[in-house]
N, C-alpha and C. Protein backbone atom coordinates (compact mmCIF):
# COMPACT_ATOMS: atom_id res chain seq x y z
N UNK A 1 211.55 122.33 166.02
CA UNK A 1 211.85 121.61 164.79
C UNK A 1 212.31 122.61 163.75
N UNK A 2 213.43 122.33 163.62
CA UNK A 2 213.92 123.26 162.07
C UNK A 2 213.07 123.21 160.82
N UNK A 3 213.23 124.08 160.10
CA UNK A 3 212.09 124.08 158.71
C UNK A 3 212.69 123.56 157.95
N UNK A 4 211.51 122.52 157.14
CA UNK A 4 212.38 122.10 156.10
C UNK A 4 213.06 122.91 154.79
N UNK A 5 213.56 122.34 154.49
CA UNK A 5 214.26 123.09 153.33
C UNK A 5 213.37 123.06 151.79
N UNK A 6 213.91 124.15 151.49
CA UNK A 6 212.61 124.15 150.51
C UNK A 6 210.98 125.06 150.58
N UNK A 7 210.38 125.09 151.81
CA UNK A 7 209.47 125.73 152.02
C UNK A 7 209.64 127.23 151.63
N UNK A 8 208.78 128.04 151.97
CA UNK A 8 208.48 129.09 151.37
C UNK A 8 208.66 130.08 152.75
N UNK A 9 209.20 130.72 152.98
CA UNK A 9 208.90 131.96 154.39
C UNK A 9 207.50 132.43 154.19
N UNK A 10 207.09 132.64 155.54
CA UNK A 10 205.90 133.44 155.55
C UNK A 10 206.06 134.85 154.68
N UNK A 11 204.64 135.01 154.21
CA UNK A 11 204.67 136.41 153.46
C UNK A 11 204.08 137.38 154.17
N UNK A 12 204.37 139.08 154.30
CA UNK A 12 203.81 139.84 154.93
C UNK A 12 203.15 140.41 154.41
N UNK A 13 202.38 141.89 154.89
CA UNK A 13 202.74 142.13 156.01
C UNK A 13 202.41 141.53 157.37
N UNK A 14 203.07 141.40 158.47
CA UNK A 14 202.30 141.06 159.68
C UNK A 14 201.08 141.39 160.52
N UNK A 15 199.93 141.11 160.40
CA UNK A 15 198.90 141.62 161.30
C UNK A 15 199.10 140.02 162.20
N UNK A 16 198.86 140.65 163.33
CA UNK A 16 199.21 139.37 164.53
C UNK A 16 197.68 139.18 164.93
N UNK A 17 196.86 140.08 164.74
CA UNK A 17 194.79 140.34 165.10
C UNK A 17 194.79 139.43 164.09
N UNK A 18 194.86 139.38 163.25
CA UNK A 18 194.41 138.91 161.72
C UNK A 18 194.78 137.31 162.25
N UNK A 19 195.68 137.40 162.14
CA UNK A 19 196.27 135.60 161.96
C UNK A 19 195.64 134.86 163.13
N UNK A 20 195.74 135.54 164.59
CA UNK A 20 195.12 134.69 165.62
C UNK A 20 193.68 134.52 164.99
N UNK A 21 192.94 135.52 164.57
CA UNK A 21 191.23 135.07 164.01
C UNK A 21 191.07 134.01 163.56
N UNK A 22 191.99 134.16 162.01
CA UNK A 22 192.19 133.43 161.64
C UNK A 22 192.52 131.61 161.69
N UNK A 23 193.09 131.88 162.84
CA UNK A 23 194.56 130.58 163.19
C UNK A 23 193.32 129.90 164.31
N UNK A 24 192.56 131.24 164.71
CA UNK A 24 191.32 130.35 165.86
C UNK A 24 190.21 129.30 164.75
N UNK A 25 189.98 130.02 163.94
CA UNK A 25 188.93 129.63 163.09
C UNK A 25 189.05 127.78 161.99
N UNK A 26 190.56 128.07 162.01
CA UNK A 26 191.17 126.70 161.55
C UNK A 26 191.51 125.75 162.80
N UNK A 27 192.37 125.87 163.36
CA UNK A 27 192.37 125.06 164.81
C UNK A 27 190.84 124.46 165.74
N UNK A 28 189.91 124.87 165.39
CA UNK A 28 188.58 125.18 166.61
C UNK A 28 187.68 124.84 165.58
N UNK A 29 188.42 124.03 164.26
CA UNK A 29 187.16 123.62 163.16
C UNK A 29 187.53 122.25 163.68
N UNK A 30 186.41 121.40 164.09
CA UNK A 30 186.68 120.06 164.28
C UNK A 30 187.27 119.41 162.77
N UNK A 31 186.69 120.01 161.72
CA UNK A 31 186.98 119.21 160.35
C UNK A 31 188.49 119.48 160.07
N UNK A 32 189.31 120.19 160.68
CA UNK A 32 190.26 120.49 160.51
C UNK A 32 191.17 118.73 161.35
N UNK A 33 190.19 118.59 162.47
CA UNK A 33 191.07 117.45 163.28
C UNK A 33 190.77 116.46 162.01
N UNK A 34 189.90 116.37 161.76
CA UNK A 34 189.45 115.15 160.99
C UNK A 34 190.65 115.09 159.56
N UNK A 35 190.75 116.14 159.21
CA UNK A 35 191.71 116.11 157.72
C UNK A 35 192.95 115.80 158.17
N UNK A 36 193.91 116.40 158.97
CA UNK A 36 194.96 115.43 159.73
C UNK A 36 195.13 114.44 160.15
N UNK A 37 193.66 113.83 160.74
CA UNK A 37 193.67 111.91 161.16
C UNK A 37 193.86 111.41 159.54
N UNK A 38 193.14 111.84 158.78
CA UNK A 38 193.05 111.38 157.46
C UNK A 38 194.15 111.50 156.78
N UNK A 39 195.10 112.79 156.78
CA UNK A 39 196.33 112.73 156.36
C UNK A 39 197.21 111.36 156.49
N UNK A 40 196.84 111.32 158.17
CA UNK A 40 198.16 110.68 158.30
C UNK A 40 197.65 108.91 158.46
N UNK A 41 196.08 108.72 157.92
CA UNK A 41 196.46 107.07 157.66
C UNK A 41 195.46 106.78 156.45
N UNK A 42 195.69 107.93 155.77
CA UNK A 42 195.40 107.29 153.88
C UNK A 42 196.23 107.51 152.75
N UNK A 43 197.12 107.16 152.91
CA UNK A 43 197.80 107.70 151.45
C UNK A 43 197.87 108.41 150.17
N UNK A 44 196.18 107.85 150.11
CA UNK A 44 195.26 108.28 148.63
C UNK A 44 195.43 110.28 149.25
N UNK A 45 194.82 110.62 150.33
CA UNK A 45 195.04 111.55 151.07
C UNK A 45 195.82 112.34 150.37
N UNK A 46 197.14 112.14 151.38
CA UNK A 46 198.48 112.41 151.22
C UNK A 46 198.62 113.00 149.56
N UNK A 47 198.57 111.80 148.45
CA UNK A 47 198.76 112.68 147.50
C UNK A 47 197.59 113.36 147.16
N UNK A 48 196.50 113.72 147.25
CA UNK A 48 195.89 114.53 146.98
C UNK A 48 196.36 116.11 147.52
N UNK A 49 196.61 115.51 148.87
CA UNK A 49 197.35 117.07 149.59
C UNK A 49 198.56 117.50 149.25
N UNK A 50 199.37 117.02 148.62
CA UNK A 50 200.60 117.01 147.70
C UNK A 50 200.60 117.57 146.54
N UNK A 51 199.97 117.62 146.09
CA UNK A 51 199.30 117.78 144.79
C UNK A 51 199.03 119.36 144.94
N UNK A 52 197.54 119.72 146.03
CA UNK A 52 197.43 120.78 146.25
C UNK A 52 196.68 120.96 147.65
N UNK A 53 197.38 121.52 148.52
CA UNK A 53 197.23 121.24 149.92
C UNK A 53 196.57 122.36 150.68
N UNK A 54 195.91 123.41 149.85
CA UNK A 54 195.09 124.40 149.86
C UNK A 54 194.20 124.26 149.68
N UNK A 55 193.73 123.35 148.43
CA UNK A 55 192.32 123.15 147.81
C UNK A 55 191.80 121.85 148.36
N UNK A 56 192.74 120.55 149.26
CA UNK A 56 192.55 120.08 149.83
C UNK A 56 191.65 120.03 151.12
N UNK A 57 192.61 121.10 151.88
CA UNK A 57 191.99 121.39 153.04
C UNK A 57 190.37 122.02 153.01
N UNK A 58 190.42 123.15 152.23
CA UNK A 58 189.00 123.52 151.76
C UNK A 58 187.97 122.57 151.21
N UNK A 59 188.13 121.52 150.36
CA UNK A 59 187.64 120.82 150.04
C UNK A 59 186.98 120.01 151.41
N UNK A 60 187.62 119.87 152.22
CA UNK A 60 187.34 119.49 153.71
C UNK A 60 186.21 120.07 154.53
N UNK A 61 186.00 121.45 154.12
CA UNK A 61 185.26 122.75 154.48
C UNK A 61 186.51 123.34 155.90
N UNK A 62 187.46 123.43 155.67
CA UNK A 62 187.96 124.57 156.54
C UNK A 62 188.80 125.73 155.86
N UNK A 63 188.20 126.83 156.52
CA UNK A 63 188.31 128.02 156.10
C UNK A 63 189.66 128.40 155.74
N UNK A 64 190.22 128.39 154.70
CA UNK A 64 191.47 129.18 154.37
C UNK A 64 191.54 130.18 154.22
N UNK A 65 192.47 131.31 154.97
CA UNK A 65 192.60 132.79 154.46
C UNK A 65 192.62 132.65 152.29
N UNK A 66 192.59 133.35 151.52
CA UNK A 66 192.86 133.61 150.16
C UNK A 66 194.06 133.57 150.33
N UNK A 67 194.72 134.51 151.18
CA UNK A 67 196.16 134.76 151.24
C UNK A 67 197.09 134.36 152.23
N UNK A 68 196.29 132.49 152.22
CA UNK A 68 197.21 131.53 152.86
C UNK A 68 198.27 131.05 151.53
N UNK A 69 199.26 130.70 152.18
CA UNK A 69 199.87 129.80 151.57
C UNK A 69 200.43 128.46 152.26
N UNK A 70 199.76 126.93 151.48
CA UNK A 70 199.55 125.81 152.01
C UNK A 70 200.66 125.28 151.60
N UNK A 71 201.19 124.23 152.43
CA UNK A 71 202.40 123.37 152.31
C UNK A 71 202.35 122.05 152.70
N UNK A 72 202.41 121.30 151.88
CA UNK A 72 202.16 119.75 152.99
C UNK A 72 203.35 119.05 152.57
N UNK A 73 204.10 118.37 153.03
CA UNK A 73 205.45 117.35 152.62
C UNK A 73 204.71 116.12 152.80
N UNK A 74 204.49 115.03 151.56
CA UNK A 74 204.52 113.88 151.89
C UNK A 74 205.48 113.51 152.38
N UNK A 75 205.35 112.49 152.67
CA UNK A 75 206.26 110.79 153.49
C UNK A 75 206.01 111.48 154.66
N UNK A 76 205.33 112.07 155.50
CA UNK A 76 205.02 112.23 156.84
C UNK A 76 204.42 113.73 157.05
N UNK A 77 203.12 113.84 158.11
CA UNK A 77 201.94 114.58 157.84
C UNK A 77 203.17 115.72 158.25
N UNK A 78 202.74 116.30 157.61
CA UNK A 78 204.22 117.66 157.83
C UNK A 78 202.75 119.13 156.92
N UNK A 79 201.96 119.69 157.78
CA UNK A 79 200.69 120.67 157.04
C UNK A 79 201.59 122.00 157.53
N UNK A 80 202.09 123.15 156.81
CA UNK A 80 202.39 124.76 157.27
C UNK A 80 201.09 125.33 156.66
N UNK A 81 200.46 126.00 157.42
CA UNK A 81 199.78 127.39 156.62
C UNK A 81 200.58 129.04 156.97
N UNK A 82 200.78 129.38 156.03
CA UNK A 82 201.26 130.45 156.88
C UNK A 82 200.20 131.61 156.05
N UNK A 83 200.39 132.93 156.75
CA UNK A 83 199.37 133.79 156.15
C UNK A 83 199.77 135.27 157.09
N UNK A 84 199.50 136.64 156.28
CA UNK A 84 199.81 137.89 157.24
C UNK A 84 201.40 137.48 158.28
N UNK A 85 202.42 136.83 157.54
CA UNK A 85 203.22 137.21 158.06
C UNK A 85 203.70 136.06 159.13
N UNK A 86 202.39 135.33 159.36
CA UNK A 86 203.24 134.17 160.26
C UNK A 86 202.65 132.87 159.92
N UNK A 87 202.66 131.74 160.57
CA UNK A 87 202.96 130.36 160.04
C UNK A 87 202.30 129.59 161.40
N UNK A 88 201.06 128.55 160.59
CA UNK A 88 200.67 127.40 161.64
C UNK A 88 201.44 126.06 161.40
N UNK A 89 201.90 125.19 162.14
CA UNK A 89 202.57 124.66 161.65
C UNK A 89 202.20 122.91 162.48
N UNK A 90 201.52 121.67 161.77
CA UNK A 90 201.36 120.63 161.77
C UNK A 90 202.00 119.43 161.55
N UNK A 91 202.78 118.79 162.25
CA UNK A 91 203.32 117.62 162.04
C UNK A 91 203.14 116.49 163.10
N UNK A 92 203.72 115.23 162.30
CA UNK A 92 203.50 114.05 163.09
C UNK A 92 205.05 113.80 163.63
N UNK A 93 205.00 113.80 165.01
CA UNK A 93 206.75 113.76 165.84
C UNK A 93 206.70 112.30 166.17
């Protein structure tokens, strides 16, 4: 899937140790599944994560790097975290 336009490139530097820890610790949080089911059938959601899709997710209790940067596109669950250089990337196909 091409990136949308508009988003932000990942910021470096790259640690690839760092981000998998990381990228394990968000993926392997069940609350993490739960905030994506929720994304994608509450609206109220949606703009909250729109709004601010960092403080969202945390608000959830899953662990954000500090030096993530969160992205969510309403009108369809579209979540990037990217962090150290590379990018997790969540959508509904």
């Amino acid at each position: 899937m091409p990136r949308p336009q508009g988003l932000t490139p990942p910021k470096g530097p790259k640690d690839s140790d760092k981000f998998q820890r990381a990228a394990g610790k968000i993926t392997n949080n069940p609350k993490f599944a739960e905030a994506l089911k929720e994304l994608d059938n509450n609206p109220q959601a949606r703009g909250e994560a729109a709004k601010d899709a960092k403080g969202y997710l945390k608000k959830k209790g899953i662990e954000i790097p500090d030096e993530a940067d969160v992205e969510f596109i309403e009108g369809s669950v579209y979540v990037r975290i990217c962090f150290w250089g590379y990018c997790l990337v969540f959508y509904d196909a």
